[in-house]
Protein backbone atom coordinates (compact mmCIF):
# COMPACT_ATOMS: atom_id res chain seq x y z
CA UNK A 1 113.56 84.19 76.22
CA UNK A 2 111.34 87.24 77.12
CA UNK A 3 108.31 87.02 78.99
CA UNK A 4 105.76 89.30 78.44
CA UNK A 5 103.37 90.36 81.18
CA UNK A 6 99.66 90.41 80.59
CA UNK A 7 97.37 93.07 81.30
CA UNK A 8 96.08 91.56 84.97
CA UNK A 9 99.80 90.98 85.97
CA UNK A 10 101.04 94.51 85.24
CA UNK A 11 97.73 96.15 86.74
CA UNK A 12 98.55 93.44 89.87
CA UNK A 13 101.56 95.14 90.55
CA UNK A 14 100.70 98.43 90.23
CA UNK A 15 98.01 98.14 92.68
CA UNK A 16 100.47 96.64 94.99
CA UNK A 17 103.34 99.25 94.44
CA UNK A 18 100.47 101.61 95.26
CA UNK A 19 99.66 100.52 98.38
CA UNK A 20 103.67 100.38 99.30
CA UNK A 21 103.90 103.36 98.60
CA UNK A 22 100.56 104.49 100.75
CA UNK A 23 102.39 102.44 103.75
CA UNK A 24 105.62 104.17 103.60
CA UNK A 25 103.67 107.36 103.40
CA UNK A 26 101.68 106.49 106.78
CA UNK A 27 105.19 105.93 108.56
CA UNK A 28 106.46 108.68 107.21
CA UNK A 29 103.57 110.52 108.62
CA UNK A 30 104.05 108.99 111.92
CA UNK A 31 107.75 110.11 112.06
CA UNK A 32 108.64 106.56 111.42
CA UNK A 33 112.18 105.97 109.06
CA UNK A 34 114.32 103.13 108.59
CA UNK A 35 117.65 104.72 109.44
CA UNK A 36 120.00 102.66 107.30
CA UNK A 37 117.66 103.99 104.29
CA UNK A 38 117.94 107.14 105.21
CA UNK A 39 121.25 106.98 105.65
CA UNK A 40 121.93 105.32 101.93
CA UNK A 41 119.54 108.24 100.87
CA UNK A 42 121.01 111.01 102.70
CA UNK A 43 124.48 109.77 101.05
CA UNK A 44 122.91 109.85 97.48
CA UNK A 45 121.64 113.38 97.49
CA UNK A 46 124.38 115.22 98.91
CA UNK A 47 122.90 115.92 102.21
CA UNK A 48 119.91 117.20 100.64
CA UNK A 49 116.89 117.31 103.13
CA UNK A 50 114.23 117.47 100.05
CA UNK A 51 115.98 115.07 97.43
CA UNK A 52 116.66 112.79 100.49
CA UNK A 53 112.99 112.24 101.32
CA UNK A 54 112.05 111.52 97.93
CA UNK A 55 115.25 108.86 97.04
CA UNK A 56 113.75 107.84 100.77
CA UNK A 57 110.62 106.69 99.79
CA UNK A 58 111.77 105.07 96.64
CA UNK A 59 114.56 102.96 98.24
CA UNK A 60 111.97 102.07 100.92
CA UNK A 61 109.11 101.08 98.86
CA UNK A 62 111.66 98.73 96.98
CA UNK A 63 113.09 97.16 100.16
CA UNK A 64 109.57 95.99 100.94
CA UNK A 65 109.33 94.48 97.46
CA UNK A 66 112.09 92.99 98.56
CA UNK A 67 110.89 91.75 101.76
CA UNK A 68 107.82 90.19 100.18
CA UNK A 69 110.02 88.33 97.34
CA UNK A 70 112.17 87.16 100.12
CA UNK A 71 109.50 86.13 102.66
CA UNK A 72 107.66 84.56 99.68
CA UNK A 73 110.86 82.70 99.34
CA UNK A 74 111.37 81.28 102.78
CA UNK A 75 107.65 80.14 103.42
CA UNK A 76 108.14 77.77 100.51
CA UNK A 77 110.81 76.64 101.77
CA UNK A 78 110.17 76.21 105.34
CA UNK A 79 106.55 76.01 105.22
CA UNK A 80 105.45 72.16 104.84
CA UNK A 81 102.74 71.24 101.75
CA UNK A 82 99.57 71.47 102.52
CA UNK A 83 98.52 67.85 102.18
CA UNK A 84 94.58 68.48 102.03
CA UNK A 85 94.80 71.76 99.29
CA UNK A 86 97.41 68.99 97.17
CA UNK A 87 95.05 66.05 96.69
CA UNK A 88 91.51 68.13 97.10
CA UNK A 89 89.77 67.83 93.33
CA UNK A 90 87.80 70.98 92.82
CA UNK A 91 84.80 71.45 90.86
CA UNK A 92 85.19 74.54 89.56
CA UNK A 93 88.47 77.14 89.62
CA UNK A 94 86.61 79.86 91.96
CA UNK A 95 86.37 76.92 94.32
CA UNK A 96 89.87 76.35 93.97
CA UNK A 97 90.98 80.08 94.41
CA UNK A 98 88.81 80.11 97.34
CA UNK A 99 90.54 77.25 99.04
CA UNK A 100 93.88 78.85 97.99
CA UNK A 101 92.91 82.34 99.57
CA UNK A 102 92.09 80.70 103.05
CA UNK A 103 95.64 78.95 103.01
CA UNK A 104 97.25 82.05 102.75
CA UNK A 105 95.38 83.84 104.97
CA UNK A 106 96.26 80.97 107.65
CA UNK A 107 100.02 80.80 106.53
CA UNK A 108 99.83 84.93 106.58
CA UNK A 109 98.34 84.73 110.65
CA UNK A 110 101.10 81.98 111.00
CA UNK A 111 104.27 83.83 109.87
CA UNK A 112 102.93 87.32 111.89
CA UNK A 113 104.72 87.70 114.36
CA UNK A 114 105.30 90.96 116.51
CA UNK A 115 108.39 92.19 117.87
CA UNK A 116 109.31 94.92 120.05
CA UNK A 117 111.55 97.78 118.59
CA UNK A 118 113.62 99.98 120.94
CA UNK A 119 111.26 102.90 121.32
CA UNK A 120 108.84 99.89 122.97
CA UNK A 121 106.80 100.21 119.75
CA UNK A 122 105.33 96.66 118.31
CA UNK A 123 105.89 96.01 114.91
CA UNK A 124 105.23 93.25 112.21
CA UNK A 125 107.50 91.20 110.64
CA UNK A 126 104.72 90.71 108.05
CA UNK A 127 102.30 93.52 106.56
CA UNK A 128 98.40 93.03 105.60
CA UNK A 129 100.17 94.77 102.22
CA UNK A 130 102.67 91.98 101.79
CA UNK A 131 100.12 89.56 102.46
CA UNK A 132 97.63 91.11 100.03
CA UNK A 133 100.66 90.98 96.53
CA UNK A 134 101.62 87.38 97.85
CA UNK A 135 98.38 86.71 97.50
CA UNK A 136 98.01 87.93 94.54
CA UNK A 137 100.65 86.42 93.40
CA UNK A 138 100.34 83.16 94.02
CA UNK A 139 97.05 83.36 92.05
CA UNK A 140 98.56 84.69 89.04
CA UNK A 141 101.02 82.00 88.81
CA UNK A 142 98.25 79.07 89.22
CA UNK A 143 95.87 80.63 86.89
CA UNK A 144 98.61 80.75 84.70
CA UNK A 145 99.82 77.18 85.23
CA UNK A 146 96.34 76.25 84.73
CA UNK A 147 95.62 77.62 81.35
């Protein structure tokens, strides 16, 4: 059956497409592109420069969505319960989402990694942007299991 969204989830995620799209714009600025989506949008505006950029930018922003749903993915399935979050009792939910916030932020410094790219640059596997909608989230679905 359908699922409706609710108000927070829908403004969640478009404060997180938002700040995709502010990160691809910063790479962008720095002369940064993936080439295999530049290719793909090179081949979908018929060699057009100016359409390119702007299929670019869309494909891009969606292949970090992508990212995120994927590395969302693997850490619960490679990443082991967290024994002391599972059988804490909380007082109140703030404390709760508080205790939930610091896990991610220790899984987040846990699954950053750098690597080197071929112009010697570092990069991140993991952005502060992909850590901020998993975050985000993972809230939404316990607040939601919770009510």
């Amino acid at each position: 059956m359908f699922k409706f969204k609710s108000t927070v989830e829908r403004s969640a995620e478009r404060l997180l497409e938002e700040k995709l799209y502010e990160q691809v714009a910063l790479e962008l600025q720095e002369g940064n592109k993936r080439a295999g989506i530049w290719a793909k949008a090179l081949a979908n505006s018929n060699g057009s420069e100016v359409n390119a950029q702007s299929l670019y930018i869309q494909y891009h922003v969606q292949a970090l969505k992508d990212e995120m749903i994927l590395n969302n993915e693997l850490s619960k399935k490679f990443t082991p319960p967290q024994e002391e979050t599972q059988q804490k009792q909380y007082k109140t939910e703030e404390e709760k989402t508080k205790d939930i916030i610091l896990q991610n932020t220790k899984d987040y410094e846990h699954f950053k990694t750098k690597k080197v790219n071929s112009s010697g640059r570092t990069e991140q596997n993991v952005s502060l942007p992909a850590f901020i909608i998993l975050s985000v989230i993972i809230i939404l679905i316990l607040t939601k299991g919770l009510s």
